[in-house]
Protein backbone atom coordinates (compact mmCIF):
# COMPACT_ATOMS: atom_id res chain seq x y z
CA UNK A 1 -74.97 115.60 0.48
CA UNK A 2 -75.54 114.55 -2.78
CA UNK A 3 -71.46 114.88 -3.39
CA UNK A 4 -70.79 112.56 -0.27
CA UNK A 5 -73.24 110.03 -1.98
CA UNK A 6 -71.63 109.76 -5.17
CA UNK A 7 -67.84 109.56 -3.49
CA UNK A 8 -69.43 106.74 -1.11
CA UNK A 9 -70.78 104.93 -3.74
CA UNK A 10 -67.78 105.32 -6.17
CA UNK A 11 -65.50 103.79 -3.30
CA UNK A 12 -67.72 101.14 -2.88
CA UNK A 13 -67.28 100.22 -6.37
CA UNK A 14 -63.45 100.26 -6.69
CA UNK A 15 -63.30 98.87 -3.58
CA UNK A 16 -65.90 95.65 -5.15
CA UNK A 17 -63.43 95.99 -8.35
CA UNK A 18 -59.87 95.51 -6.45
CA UNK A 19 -61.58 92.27 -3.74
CA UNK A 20 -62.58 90.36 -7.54
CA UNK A 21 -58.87 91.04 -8.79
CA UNK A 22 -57.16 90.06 -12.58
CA UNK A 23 -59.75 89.09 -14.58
CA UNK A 24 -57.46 85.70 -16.46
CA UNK A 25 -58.35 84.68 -19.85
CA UNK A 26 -59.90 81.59 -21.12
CA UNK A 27 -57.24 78.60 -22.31
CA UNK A 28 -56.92 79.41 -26.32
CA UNK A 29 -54.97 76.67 -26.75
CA UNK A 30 -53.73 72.92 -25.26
CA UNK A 31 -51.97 70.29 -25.59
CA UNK A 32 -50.89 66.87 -24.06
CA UNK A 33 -49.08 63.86 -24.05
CA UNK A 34 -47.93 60.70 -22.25
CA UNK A 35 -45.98 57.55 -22.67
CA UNK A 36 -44.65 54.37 -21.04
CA UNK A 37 -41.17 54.29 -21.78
CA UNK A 38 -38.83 55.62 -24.27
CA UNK A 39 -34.80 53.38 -24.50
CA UNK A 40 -31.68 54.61 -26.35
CA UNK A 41 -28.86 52.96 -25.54
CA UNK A 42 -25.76 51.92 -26.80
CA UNK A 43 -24.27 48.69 -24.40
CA UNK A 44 -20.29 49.16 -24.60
CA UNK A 45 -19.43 47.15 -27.64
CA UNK A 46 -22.44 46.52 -29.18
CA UNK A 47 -24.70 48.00 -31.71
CA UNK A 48 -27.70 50.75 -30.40
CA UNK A 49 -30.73 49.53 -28.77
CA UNK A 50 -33.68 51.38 -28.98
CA UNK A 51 -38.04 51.24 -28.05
CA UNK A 52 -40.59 53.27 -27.61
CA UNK A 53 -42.25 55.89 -26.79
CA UNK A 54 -44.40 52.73 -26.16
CA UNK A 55 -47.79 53.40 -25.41
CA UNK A 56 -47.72 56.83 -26.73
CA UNK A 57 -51.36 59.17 -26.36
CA UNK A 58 -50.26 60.87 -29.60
CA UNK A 59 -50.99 64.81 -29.50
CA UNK A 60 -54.03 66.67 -28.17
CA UNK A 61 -55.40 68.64 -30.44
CA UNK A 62 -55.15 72.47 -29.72
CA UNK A 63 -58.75 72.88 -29.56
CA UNK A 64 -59.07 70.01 -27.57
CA UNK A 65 -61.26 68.04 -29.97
CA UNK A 66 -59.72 64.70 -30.05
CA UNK A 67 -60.00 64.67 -25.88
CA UNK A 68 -59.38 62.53 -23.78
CA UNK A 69 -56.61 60.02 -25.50
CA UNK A 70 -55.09 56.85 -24.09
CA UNK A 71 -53.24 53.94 -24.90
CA UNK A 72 -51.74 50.53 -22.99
CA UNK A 73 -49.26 47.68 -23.35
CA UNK A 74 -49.09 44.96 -21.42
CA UNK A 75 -45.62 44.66 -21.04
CA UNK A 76 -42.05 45.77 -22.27
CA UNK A 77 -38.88 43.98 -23.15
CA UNK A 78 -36.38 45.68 -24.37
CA UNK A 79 -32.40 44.19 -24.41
CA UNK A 80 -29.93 43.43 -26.70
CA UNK A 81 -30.92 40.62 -29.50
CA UNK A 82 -30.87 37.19 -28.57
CA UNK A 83 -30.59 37.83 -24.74
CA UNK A 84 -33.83 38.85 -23.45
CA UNK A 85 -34.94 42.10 -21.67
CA UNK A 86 -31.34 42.94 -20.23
CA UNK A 87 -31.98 46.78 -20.90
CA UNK A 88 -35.63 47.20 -19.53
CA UNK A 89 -38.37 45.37 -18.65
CA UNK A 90 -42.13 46.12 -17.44
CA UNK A 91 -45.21 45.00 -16.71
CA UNK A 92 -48.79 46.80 -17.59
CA UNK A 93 -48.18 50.71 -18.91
CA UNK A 94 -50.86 53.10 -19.30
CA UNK A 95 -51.40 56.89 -20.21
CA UNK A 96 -53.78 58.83 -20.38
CA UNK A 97 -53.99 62.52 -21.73
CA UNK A 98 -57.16 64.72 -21.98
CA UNK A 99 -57.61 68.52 -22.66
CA UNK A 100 -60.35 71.58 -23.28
CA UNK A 101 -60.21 75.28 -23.63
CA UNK A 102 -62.82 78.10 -22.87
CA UNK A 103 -63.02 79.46 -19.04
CA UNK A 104 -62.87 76.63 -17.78
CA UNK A 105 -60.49 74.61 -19.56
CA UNK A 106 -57.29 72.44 -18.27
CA UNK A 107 -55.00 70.10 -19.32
CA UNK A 108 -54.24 66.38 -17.57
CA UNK A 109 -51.84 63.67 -18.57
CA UNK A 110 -50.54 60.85 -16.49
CA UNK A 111 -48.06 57.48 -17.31
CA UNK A 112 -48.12 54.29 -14.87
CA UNK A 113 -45.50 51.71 -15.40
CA UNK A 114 -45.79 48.75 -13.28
CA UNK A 115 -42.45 46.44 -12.13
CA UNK A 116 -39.78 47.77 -13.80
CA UNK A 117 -36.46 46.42 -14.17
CA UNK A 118 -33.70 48.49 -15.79
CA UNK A 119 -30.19 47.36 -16.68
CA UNK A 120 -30.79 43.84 -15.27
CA UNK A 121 -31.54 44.93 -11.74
CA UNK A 122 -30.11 48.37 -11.78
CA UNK A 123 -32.95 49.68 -11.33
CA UNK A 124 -36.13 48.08 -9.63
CA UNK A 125 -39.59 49.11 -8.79
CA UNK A 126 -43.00 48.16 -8.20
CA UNK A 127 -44.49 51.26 -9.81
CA UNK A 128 -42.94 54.12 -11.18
CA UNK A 129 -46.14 56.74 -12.38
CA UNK A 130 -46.07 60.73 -13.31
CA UNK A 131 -48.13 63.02 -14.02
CA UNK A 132 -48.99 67.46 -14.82
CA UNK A 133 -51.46 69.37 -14.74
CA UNK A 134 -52.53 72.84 -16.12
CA UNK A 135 -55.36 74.56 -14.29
CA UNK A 136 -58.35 76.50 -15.95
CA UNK A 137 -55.91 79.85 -14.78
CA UNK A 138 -53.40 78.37 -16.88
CA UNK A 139 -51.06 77.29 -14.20
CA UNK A 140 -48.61 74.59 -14.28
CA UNK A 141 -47.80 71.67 -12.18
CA UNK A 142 -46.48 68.18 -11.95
CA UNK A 143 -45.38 65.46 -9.90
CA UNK A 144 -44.34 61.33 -9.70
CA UNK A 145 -45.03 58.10 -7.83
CA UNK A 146 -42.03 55.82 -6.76
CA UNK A 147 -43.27 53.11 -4.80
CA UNK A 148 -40.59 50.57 -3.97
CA UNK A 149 -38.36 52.05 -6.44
CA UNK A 150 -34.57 50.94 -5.38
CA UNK A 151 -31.07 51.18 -6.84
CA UNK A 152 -28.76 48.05 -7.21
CA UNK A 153 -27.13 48.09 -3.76
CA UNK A 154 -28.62 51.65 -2.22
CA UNK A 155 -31.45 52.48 0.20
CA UNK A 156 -35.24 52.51 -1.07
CA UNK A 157 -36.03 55.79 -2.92
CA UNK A 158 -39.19 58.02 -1.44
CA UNK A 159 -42.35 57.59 -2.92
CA UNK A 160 -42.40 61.33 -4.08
CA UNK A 161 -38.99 62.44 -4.32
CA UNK A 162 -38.96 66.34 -4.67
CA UNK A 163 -38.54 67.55 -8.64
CA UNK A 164 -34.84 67.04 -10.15
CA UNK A 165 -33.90 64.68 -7.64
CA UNK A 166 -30.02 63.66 -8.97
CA UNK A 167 -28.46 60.77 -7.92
CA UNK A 168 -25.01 60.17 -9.42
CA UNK A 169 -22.91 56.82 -10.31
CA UNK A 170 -19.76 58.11 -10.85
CA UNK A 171 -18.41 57.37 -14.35
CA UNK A 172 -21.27 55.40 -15.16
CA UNK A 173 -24.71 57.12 -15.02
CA UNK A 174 -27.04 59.64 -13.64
CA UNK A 175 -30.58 58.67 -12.35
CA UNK A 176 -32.79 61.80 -12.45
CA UNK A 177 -36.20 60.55 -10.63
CA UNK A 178 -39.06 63.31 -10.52
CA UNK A 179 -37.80 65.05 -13.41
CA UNK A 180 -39.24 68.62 -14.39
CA UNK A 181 -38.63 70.75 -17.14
CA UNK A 182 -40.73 73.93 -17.89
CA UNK A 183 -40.63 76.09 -20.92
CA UNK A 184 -42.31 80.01 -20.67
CA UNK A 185 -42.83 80.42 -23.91
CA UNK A 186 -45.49 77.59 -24.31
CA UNK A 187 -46.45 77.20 -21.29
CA UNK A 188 -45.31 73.47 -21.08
CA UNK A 189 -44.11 71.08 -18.75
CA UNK A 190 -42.64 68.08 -19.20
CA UNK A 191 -42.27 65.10 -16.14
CA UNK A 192 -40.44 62.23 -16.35
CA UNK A 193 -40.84 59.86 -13.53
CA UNK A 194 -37.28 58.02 -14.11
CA UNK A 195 -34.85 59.24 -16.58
CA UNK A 196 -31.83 57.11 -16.71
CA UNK A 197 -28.43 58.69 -18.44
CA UNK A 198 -25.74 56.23 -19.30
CA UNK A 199 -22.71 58.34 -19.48
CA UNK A 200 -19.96 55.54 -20.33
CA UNK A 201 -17.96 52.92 -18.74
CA UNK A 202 -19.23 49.19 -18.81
CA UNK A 203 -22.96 50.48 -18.69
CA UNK A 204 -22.43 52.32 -21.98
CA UNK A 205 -24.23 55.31 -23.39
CA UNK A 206 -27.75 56.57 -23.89
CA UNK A 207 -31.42 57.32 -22.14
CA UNK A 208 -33.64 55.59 -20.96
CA UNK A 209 -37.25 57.45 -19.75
CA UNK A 210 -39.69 55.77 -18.20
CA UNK A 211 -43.28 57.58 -17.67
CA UNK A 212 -43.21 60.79 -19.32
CA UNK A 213 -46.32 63.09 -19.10
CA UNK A 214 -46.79 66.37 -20.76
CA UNK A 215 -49.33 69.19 -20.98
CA UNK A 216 -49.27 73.08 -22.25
CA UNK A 217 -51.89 75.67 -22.80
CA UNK A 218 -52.03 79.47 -23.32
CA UNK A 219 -52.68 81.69 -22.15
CA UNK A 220 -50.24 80.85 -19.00
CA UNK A 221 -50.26 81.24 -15.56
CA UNK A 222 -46.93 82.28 -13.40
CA UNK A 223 -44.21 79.99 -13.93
CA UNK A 224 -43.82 77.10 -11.81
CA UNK A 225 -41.27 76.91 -9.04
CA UNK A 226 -39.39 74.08 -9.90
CA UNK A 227 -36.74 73.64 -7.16
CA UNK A 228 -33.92 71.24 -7.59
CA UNK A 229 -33.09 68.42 -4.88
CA UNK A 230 -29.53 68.55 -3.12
CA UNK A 231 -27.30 65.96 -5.05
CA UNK A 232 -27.10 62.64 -4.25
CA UNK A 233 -24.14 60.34 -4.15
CA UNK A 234 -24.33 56.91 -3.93
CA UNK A 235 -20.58 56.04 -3.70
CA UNK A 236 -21.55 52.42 -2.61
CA UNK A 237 -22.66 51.60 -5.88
CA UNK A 238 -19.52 51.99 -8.07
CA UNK A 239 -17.58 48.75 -7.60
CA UNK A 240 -20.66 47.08 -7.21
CA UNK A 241 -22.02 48.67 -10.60
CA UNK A 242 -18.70 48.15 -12.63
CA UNK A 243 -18.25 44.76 -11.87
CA UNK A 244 -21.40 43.69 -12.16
CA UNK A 245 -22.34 45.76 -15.62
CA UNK A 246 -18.93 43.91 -16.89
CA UNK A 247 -19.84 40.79 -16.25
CA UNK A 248 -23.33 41.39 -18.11
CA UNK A 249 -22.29 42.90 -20.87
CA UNK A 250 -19.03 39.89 -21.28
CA UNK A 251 -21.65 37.54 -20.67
CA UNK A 252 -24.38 38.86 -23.26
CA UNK A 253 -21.46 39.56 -25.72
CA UNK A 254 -20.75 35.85 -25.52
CA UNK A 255 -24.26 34.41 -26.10
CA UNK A 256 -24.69 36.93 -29.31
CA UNK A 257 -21.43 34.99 -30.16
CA UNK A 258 -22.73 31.53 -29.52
CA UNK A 259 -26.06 32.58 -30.94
């Protein structure tokens, strides 16, 4: 009797013991970051533009002790001199970025850029936002806000495109919109609402980022599934794109003449 006691009560226990599962540490570490917009370009024939990260949280502390950070601007204008905001501009940008270990610590950062305007109408939207997350388990996650974002002569984006979504200008750019990286080693991940790559031909070359946010912490959860979106080609947009990105840069290069 006394055996079958002590095996009942022994299975009760491991049975208690495998229902409460892993026991996950407390965040050691975190860190965090956001910022409005980032621009480095080079127009075809002229000189390299560049702004930002503008407004930039700074760093977290690991500890957490300098939580929560922000920063604003009112606007941006960014564009070759003497010809206005022909490369980007905004209205109000915020970010935010806050942070605290122990059980139950997490990470948070976030970027809102209101009416954007890249390349001289490339690009347009009403608000373009991201923002991650890293939960007190240590897992990763992110995601962005598009609302009314459009490309010069293409259909209206979706307000929450999945992660990677690529859509490609041939010969002139790439337009990565919910962009997610993820690195295992620190536990970080990076999202960048709107990442714009010139890759040549009248646009010229460079980046141009617009609402990062970023957050780590250790110990770390199970990597994020990060899937990447089908590609997207917007073949409409190439004459349309080349003749109109020649006639603003010929038209630019003349008033930095005049000027």
């Amino acid at each position: 009797m006394k055996r079958r006691t002590l095996l009942t009560g022994m299975t009760a226990i491991l049975a208690v013991l495998l229902m409460a599962g892993p026991v996950l540490a407390a965040l050691t570490t975190v860190s965090g970051r956001a910022f409005g917009e980032s621009v480095n370009v080079t127009p075809l024939g002229l000189a390299t533009v560049t702004s930002g990260p503008l407004p930039d949280t700074g760093e977290l502390d690991s500890d957490g002790s300098n939580s929560p950070l922000s920063a604003s601007a009112l606007d941006s204008c960014v564009g070759v001199p003497l010809t206005g905001c022909n490369i980007l501009s905004t209205g109000t940008l915020t970010v935010h970025t806050m942070g605290t270990t122990g059980d139950a610590g997490t990470v948070h950062s976030d970027a809102t850029v209101q009416t954007v305007n890249a390349l001289d109408g490339f690009l347009t939207a009403t608000v373009v936002s991201s923002q991650c997350n890293i939960d007190s388990d240590g897992n990763a996650s992110g995601s962005s806000t598009l609302t009314n974002l459009q490309i010069q002569g293409g259909e209206p984006v979706a307000v929450n495109p999945g992660p990677n979504t690529l859509i490609t200008i041939a010969g002139l750019a790439t337009v990565t919109l919910n962009e997610q990286t993820y690195d295992p080693a620190t536990n970080e991940i990076t999202v960048n609402a709107v990442h714009i790559r010139l890759t040549g031909g009248a646009l010229g070359t460079g980046d141009i980022i617009i609402a990062q946010s970023q957050c780590d912490a250790l110990p770390g959860g199970p990597a994020p599934v990060i899937p990447e979106s089908p590609l997207v080609l917007l073949l409409p947009l190439l004459m349309v794109a080349i003749l109109g990105g020649a006639a603003f840069l010929a038209s630019r290069r003349n008033q930095v003449v005049t000027a």
